[in-house]
C-alpha atoms as a PDB file:
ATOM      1  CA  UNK A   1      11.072  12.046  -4.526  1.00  0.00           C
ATOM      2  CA  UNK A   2      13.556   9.297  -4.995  1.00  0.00           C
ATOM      3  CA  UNK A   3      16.965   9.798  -5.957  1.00  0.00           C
ATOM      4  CA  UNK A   4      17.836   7.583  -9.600  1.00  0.00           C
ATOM      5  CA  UNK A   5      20.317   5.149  -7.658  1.00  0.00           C
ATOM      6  CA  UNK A   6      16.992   4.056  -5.685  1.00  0.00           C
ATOM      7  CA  UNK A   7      14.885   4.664  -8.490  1.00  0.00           C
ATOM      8  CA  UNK A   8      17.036   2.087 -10.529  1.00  0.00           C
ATOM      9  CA  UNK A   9      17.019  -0.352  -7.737  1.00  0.00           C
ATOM     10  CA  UNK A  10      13.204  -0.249  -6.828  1.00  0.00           C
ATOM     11  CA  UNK A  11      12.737  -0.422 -10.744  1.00  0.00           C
ATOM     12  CA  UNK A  12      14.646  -3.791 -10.567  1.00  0.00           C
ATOM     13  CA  UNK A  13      12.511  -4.895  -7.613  1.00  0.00           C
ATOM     14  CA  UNK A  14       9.568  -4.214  -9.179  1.00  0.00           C
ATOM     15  CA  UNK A  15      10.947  -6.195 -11.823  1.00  0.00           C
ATOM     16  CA  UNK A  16       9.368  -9.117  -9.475  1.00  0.00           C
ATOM     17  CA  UNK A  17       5.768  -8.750  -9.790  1.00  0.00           C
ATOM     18  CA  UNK A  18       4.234 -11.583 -11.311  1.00  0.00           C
ATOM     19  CA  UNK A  19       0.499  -9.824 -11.878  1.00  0.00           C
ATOM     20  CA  UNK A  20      -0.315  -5.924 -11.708  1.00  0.00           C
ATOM     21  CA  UNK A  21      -1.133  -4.142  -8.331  1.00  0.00           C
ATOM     22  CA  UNK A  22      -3.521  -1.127  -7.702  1.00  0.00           C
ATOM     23  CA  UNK A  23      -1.838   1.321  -5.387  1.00  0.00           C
ATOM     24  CA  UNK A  24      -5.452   3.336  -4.088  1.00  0.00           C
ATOM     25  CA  UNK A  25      -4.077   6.269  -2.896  1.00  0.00           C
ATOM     26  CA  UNK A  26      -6.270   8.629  -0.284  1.00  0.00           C
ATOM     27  CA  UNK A  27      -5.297  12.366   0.317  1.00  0.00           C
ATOM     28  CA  UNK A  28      -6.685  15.665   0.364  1.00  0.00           C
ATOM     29  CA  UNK A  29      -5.392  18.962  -0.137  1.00  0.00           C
ATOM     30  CA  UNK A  30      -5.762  20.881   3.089  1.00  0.00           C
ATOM     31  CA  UNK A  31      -5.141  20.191   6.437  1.00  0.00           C
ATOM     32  CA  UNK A  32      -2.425  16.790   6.085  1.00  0.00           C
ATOM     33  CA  UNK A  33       1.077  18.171   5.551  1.00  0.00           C
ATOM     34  CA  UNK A  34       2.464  14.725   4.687  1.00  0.00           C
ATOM     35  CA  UNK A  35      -0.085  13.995   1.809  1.00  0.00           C
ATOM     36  CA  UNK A  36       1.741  15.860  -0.767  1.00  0.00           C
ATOM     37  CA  UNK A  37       5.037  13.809   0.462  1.00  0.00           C
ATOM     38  CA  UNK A  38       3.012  10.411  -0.093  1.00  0.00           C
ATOM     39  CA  UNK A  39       1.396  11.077  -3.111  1.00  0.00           C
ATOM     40  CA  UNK A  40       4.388  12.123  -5.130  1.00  0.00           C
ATOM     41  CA  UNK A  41       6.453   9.015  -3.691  1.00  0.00           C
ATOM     42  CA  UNK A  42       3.482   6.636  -5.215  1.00  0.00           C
ATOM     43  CA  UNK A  43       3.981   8.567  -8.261  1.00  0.00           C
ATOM     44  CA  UNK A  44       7.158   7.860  -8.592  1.00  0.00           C
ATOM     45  CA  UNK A  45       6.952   4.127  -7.430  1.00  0.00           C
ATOM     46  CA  UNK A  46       4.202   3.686 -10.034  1.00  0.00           C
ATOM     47  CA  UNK A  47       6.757   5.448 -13.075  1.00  0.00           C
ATOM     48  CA  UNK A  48       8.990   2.753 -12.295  1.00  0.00           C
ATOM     49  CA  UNK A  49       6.548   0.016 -13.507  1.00  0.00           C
ATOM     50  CA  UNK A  50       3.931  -0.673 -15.980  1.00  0.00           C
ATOM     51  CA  UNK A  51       2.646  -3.574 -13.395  1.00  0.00           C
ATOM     52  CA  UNK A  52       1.712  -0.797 -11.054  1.00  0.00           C
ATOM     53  CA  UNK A  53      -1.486   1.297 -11.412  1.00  0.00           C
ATOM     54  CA  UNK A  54      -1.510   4.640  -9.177  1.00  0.00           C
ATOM     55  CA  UNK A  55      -5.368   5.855  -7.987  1.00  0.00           C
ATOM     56  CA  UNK A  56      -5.749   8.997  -5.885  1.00  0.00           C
ATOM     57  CA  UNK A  57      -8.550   9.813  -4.495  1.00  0.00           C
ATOM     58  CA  UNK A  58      -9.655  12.710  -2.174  1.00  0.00           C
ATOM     59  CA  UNK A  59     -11.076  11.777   1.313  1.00  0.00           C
ATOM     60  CA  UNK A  60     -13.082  15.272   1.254  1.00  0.00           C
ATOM     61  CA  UNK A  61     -14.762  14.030  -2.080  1.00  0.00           C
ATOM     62  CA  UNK A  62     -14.605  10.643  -2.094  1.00  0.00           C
ATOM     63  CA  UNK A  63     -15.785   9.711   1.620  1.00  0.00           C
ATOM     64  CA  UNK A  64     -18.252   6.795   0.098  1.00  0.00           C
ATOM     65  CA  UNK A  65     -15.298   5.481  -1.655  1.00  0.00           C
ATOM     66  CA  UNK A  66     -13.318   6.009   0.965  1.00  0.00           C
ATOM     67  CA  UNK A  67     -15.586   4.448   3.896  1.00  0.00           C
ATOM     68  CA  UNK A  68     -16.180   1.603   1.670  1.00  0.00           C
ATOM     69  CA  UNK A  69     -12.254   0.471   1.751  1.00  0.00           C
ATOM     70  CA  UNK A  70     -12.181   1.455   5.668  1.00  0.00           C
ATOM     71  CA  UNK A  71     -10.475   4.601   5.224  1.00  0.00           C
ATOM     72  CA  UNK A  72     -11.112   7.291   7.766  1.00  0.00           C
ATOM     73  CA  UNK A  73      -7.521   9.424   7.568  1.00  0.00           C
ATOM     74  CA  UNK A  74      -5.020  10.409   5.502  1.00  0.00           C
ATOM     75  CA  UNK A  75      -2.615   9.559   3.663  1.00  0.00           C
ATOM     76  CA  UNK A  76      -3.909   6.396   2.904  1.00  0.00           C
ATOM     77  CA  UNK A  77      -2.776   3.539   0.530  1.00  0.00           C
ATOM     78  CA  UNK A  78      -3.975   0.300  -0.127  1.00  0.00           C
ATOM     79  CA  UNK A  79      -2.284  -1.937  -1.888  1.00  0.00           C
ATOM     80  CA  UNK A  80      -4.691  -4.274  -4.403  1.00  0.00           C
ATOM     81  CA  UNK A  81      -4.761  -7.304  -6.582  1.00  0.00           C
ATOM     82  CA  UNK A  82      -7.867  -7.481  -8.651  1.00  0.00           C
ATOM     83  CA  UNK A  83      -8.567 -10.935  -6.390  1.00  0.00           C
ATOM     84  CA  UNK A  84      -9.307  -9.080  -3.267  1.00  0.00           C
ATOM     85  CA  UNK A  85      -6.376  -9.390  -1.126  1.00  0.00           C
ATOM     86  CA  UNK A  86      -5.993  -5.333   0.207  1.00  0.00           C
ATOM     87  CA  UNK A  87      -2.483  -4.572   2.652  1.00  0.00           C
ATOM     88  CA  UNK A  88      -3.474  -0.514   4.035  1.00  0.00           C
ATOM     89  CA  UNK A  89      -0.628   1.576   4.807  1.00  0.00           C
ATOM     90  CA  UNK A  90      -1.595   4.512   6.726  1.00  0.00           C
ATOM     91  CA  UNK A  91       1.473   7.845   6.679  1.00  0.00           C
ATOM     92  CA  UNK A  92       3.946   8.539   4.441  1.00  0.00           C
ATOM     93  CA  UNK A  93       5.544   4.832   3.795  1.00  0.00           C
ATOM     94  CA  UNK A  94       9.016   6.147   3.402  1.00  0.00           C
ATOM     95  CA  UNK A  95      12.122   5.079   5.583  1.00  0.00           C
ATOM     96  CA  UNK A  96      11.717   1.397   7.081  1.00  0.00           C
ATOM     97  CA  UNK A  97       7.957   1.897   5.895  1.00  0.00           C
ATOM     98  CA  UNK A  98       9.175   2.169   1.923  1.00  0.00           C
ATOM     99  CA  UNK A  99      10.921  -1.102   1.998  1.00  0.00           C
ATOM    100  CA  UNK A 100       7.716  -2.544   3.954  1.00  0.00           C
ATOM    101  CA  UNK A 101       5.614  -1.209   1.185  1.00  0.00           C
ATOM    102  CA  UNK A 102       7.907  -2.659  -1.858  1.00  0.00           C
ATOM    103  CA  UNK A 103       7.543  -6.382   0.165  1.00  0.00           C
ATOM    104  CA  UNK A 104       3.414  -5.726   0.123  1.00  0.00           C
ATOM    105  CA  UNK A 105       3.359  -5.292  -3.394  1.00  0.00           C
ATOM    106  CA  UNK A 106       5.080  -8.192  -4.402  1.00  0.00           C
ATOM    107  CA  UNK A 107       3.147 -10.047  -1.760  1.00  0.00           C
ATOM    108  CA  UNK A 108       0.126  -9.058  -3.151  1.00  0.00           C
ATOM    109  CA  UNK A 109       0.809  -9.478  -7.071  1.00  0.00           C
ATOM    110  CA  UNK A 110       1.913 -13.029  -6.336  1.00  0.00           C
ATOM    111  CA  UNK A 111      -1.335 -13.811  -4.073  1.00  0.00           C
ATOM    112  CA  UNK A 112       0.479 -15.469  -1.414  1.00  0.00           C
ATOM    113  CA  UNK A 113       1.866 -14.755   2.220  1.00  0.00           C
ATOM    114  CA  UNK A 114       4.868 -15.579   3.866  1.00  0.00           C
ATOM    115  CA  UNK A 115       2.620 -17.478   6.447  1.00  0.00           C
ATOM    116  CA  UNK A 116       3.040 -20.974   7.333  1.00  0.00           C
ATOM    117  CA  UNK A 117       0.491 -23.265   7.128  1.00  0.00           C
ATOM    118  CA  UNK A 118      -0.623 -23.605  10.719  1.00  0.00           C
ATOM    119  CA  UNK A 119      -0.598 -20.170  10.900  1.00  0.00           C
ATOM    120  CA  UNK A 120      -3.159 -19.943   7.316  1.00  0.00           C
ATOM    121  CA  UNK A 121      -5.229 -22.758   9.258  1.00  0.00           C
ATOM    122  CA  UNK A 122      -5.789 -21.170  12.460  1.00  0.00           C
ATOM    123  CA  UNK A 123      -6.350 -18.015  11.373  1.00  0.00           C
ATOM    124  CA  UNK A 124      -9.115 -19.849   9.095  1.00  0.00           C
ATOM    125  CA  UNK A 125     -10.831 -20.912  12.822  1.00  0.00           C
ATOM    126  CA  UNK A 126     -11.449 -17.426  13.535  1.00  0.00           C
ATOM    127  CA  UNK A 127     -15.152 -16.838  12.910  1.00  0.00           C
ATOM    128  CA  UNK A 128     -15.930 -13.617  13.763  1.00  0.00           C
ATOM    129  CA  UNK A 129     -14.712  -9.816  12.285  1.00  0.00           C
ATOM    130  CA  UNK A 130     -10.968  -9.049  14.031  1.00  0.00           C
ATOM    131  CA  UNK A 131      -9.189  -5.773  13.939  1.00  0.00           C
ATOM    132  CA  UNK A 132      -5.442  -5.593  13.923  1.00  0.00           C
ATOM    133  CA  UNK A 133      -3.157  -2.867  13.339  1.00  0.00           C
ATOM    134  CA  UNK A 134       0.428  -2.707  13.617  1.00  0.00           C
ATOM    135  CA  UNK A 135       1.702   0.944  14.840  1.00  0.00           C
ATOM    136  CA  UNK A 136       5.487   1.324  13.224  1.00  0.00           C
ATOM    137  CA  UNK A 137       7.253   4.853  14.520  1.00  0.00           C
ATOM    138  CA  UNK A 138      11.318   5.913  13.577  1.00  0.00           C
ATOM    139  CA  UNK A 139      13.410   5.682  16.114  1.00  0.00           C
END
């Protein structure tokens, strides 16, 4: 999927990653015409680095699995550190999404946010379940 100019430079990126990331990777074979699209760019975002670990699963077959990471559509991604901290990209994350997706990962194998720390210590207040999602379309 990526050409080997980007390949070289998301190699180098990756080069960043201070602990190894699970990339947990729902699709399914019919009915999604963008999951064949998604999972061969993981596959070749994982190739580029022995940090990153690829896991597909299928929603069809896997819908304990999958309800038990709060996945309900495909493609899915989540992107894991084996402390518990989970970023979910829903789509294809290609174009503004890729870059988006490259910044998540080494987010997540450092265990840290870009937050500051009023922002960590309010959002500590909050004491009951919240759901946020952040809708990204091209232009």
């Amino acid at each position: 999927m990526l050409d080997e100019p980007t390949r070289a430079r998301v190699r180098e990126r990756l080069q960043a990653l201070t602990a190894p990331v699970r990339l947990i990777h729902f699709t399914q074979e019919l009915d999604c015409e963008t999951c064949t699209d998604a999972r061969l760019l993981l596959q070749d975002v994982a190739s580029l680095s022995d940090r990153v670990q690829l896991e597909v699963h299928n929603l069809q077959l896997e819908r304990a699995r999958a309800a038990e990471l709060g996945i309900d559509r495909v493609p899915a991604t989540i992107v894991a550190n084996g402390r518990g901290t989970r970023i979910r990209f829903l789509g294809v994350p290609a174009g503004y999404e890729f870059a988006a997706l490259l910044e998540a990962m080494l987010d997540v194998s450092r265990g840290q946010s870009h937050l500051q720390p009023e922002t960590i210590a309010r959002l500590q207040q909050i004491q009951q379940p919240v759901h946020l999602q952040v809708y990204v379309t091209p232009t």
